[in-house]
C-alpha atoms as a PDB file:
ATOM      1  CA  UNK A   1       0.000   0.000   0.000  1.00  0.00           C
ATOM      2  CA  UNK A   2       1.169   3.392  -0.865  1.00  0.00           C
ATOM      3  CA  UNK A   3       0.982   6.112   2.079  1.00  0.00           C
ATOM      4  CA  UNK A   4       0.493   9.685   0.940  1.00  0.00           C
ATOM      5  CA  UNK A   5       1.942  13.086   2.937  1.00  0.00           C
ATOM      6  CA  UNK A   6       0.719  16.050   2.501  1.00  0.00           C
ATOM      7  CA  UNK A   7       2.828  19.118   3.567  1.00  0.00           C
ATOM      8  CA  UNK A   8       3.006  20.163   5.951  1.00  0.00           C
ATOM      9  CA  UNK A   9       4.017  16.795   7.866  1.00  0.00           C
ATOM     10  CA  UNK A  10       2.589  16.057  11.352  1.00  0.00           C
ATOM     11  CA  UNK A  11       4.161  13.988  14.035  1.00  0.00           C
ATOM     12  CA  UNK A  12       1.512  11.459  14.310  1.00  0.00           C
ATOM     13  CA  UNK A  13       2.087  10.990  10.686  1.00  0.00           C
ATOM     14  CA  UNK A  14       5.700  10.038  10.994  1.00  0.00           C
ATOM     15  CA  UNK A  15       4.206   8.078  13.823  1.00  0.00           C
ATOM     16  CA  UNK A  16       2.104   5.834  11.492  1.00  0.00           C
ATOM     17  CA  UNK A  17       5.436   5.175   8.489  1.00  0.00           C
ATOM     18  CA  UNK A  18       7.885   2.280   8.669  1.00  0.00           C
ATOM     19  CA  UNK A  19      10.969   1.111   7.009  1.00  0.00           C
ATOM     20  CA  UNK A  20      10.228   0.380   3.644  1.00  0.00           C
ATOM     21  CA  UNK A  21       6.776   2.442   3.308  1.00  0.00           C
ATOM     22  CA  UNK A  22       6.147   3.537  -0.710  1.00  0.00           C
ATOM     23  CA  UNK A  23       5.004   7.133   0.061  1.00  0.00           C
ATOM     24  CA  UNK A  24       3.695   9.878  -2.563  1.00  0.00           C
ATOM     25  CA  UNK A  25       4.419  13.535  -0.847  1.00  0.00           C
ATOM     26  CA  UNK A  26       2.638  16.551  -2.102  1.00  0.00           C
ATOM     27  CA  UNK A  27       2.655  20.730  -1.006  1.00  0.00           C
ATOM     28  CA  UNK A  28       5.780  22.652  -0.439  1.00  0.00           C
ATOM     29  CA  UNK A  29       9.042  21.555  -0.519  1.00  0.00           C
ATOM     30  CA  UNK A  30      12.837  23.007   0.304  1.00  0.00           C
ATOM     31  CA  UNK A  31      15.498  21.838  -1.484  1.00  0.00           C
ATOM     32  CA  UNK A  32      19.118  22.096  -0.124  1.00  0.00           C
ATOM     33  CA  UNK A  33      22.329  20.660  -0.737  1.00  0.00           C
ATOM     34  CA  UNK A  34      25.967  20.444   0.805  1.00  0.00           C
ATOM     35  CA  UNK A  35      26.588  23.933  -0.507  1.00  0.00           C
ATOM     36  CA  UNK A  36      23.373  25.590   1.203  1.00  0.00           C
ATOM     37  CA  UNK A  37      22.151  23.755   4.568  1.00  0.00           C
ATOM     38  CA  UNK A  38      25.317  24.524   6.435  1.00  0.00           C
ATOM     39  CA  UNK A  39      24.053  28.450   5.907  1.00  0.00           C
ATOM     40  CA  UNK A  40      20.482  27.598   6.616  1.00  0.00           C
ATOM     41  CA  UNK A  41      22.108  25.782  10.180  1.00  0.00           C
ATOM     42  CA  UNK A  42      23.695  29.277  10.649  1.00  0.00           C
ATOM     43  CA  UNK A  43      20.160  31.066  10.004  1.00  0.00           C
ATOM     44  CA  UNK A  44      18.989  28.709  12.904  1.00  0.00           C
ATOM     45  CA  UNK A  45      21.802  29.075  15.408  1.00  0.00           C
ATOM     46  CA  UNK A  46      21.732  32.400  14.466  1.00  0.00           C
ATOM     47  CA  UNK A  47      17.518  32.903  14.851  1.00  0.00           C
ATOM     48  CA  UNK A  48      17.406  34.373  11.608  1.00  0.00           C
ATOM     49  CA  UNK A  49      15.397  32.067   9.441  1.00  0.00           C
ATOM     50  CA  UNK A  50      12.122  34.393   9.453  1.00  0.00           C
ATOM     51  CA  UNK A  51      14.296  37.169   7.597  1.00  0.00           C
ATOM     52  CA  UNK A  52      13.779  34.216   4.985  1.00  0.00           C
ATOM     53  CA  UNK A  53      10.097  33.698   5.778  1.00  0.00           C
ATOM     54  CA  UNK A  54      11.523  29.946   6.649  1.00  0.00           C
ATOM     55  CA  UNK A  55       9.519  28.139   8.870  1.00  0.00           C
ATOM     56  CA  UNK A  56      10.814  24.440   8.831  1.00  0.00           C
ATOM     57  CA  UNK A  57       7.765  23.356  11.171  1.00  0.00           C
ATOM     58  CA  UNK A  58       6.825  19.954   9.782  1.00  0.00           C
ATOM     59  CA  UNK A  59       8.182  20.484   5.995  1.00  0.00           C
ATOM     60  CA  UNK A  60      10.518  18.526   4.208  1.00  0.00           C
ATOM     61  CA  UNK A  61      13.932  19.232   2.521  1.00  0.00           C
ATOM     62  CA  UNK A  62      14.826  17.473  -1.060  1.00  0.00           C
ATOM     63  CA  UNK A  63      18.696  16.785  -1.022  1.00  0.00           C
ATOM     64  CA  UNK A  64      19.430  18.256  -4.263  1.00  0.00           C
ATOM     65  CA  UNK A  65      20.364  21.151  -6.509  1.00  0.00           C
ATOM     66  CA  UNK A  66      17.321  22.493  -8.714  1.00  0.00           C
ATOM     67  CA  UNK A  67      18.731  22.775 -12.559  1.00  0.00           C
ATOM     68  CA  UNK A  68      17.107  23.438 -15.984  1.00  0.00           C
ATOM     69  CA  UNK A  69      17.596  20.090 -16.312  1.00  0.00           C
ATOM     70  CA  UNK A  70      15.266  19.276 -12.836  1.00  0.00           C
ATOM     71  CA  UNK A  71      15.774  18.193  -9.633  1.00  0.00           C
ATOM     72  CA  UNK A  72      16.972  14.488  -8.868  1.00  0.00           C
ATOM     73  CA  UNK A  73      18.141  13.317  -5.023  1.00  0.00           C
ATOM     74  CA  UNK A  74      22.448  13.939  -4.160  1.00  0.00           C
ATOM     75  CA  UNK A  75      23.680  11.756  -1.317  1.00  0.00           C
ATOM     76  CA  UNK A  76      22.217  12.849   2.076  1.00  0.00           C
ATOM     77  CA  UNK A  77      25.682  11.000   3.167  1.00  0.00           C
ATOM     78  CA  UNK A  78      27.688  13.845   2.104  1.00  0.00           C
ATOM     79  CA  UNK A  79      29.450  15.422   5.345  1.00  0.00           C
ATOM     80  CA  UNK A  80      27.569  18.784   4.766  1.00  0.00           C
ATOM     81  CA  UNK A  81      24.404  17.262   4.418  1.00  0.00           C
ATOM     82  CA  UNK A  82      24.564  14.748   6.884  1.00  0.00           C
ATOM     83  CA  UNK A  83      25.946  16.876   9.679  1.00  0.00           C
ATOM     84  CA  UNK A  84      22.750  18.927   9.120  1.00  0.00           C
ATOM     85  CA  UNK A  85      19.768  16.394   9.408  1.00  0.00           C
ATOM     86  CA  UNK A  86      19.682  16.445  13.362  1.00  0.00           C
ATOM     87  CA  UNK A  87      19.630  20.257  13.388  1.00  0.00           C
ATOM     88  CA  UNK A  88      17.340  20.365  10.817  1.00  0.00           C
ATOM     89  CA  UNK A  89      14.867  17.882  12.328  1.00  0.00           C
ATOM     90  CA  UNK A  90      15.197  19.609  15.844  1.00  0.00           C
ATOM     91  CA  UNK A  91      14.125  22.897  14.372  1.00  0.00           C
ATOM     92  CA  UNK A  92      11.322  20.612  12.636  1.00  0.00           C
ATOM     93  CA  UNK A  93      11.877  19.290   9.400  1.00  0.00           C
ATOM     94  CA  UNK A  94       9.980  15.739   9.463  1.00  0.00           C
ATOM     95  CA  UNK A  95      10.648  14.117   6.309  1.00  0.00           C
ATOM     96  CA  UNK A  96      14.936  14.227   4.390  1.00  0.00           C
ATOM     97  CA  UNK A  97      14.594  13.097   0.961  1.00  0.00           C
ATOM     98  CA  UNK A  98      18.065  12.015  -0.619  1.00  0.00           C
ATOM     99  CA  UNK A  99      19.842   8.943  -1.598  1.00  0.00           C
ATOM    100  CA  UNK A 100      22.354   6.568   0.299  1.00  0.00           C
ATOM    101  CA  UNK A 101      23.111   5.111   3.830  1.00  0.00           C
ATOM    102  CA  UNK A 102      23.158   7.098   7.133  1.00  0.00           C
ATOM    103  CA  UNK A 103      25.503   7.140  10.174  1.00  0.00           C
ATOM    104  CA  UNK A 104      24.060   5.369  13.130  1.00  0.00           C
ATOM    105  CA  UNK A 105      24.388   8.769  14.843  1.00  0.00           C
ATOM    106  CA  UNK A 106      22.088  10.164  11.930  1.00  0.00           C
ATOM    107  CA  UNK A 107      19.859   7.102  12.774  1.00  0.00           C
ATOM    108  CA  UNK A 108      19.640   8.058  16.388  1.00  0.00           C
ATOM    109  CA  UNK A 109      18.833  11.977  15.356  1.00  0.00           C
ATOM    110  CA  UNK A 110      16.418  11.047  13.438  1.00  0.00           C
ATOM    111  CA  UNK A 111      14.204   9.115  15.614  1.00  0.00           C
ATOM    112  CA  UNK A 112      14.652  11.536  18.428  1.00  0.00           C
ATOM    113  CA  UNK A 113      13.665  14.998  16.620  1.00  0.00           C
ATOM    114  CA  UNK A 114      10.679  12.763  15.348  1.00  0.00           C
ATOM    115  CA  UNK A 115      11.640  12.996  11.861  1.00  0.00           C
ATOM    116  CA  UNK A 116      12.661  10.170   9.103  1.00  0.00           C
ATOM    117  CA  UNK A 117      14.278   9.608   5.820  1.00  0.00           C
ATOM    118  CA  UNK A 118      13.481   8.718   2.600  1.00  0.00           C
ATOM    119  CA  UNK A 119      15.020   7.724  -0.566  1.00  0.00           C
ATOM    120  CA  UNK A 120      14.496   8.696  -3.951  1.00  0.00           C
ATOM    121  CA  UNK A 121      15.465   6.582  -6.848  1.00  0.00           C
ATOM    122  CA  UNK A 122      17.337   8.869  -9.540  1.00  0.00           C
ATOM    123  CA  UNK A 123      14.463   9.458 -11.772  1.00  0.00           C
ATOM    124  CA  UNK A 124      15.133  13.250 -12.953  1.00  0.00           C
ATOM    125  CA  UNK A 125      12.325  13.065 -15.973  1.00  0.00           C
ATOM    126  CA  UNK A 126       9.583  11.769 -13.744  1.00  0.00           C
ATOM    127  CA  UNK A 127      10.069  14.379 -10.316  1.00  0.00           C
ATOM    128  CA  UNK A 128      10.111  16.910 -13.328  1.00  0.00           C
ATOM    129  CA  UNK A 129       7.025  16.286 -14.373  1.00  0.00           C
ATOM    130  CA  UNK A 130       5.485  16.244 -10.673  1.00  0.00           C
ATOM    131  CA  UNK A 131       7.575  19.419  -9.859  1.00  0.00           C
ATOM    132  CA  UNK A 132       3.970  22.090  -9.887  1.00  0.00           C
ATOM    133  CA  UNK A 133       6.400  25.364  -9.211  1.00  0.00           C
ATOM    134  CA  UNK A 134       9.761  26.581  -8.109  1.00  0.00           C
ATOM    135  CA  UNK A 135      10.940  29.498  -6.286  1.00  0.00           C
ATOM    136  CA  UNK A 136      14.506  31.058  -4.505  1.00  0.00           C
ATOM    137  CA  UNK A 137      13.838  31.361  -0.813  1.00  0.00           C
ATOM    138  CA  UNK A 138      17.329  32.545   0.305  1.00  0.00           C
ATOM    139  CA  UNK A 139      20.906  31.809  -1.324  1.00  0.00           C
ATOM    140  CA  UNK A 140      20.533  33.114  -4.746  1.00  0.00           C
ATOM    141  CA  UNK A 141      23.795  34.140  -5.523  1.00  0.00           C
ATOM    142  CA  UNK A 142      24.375  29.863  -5.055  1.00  0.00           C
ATOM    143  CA  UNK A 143      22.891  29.593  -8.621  1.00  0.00           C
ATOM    144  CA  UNK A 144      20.945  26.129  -8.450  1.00  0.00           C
ATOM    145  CA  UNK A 145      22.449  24.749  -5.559  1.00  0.00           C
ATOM    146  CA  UNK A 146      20.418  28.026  -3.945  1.00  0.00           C
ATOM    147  CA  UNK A 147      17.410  26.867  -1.473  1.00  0.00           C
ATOM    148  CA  UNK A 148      14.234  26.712  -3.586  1.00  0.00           C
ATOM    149  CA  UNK A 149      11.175  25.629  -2.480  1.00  0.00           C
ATOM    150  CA  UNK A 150       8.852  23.224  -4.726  1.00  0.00           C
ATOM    151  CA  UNK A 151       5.215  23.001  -5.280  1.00  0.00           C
ATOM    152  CA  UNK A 152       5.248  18.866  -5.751  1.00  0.00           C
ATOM    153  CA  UNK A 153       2.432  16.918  -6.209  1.00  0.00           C
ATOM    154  CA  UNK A 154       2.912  12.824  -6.111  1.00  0.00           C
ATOM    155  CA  UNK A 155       6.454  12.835  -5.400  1.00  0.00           C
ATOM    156  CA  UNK A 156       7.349   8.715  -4.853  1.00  0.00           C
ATOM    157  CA  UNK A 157       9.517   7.768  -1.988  1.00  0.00           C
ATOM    158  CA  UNK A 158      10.742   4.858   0.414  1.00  0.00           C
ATOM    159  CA  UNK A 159      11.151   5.267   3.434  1.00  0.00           C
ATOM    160  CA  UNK A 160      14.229   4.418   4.419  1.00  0.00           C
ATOM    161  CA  UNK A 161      14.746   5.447   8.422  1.00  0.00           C
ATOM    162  CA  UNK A 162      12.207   5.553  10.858  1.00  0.00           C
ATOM    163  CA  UNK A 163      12.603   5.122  14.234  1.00  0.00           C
ATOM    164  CA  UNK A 164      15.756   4.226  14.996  1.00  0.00           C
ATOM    165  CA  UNK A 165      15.988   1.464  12.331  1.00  0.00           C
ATOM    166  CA  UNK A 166      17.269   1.745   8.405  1.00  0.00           C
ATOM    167  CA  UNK A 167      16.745   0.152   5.569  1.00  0.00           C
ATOM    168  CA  UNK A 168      20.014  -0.917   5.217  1.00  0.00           C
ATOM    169  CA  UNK A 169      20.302  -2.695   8.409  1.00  0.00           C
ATOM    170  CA  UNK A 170      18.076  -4.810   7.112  1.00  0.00           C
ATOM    171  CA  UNK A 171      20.019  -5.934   4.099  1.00  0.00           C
ATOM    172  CA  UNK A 172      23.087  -7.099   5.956  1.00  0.00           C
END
């Protein structure tokens, strides 16, 4: 069965996923990559994310780079991405899309901020055509690696981390 999210996410909808849910996500999305989340970290430490009009209270953040091309998932696993998940999920970002395997510590983040992770197979053509609108929220002068939120509708997903357990454990 194939759960669908609407943004923006509630806890007792993280509540209800599970490793290896199919899920179809529709709303708003941000989308941020190594070169951008470790400045939206600093707009949090720095309680300056509402000069942005940012509020990361139960959205979701697309690891990637939005290109005239279109958007397809980077690895979350990246050190600047990675390091920013259990920030980002504290300050309430409930669903990381991306692609690859997580640190335990990641794992552990995750589950405590009450937030999970999904993965996105590399399908560039299809997110494209479920990609409604696109906008700059902050970082412009980062060219498409700027954060941009999405109008998505039907965006396809696994889930690949929930609470406290991965998908990969599970294939070892």
């Amino acid at each position: 069965m194939i759960k669908t999210l609407k943004t923006p996410i509630d806890i007792k909808d993280i509540a209800e996923l599970t490793v290896g849910d199919m899920i179809l996500i529709s709303g708003y999305i941000y989308t941020g990559r190594d070169a951008v989340l470790p400045k939206i970290v600093e707009l949090i430490e720095k309680n300056q994310l509402s000069d942005y009009n940012i509020d990361l209270n139960g959205s979701v953040i697309f690891h990637t780079a939005v290109s005239p091309a279109g958007v397809g998932p980077t690895s979350s696993n990246k050190y600047d991405i990675e390091s920013s998940i259990s920030i980002l999920s504290k300050e309430g970002v409930r669903l990381h899309l991306g692609k690859g395997e997580l640190r335990k510590e990641t794992i552990t983040a995750l589950a405590k901020h009450h937030s999970v992770y999904a993965v996105i197979p590399p399908v560039t053509a299809l997110l494209n055509s479920k990609t409604v609108s696109q906008k700059v929220v902050a970082f412009p002068e980062l060219g498409m690696e700027a954060f941009h939120v999405l109008e998505i509708k039907d965006y396809p997903a696994i889930i690949a981390v929930a609470h406290g357990k991965s998908i990969y454990d599970e294939q070892r």
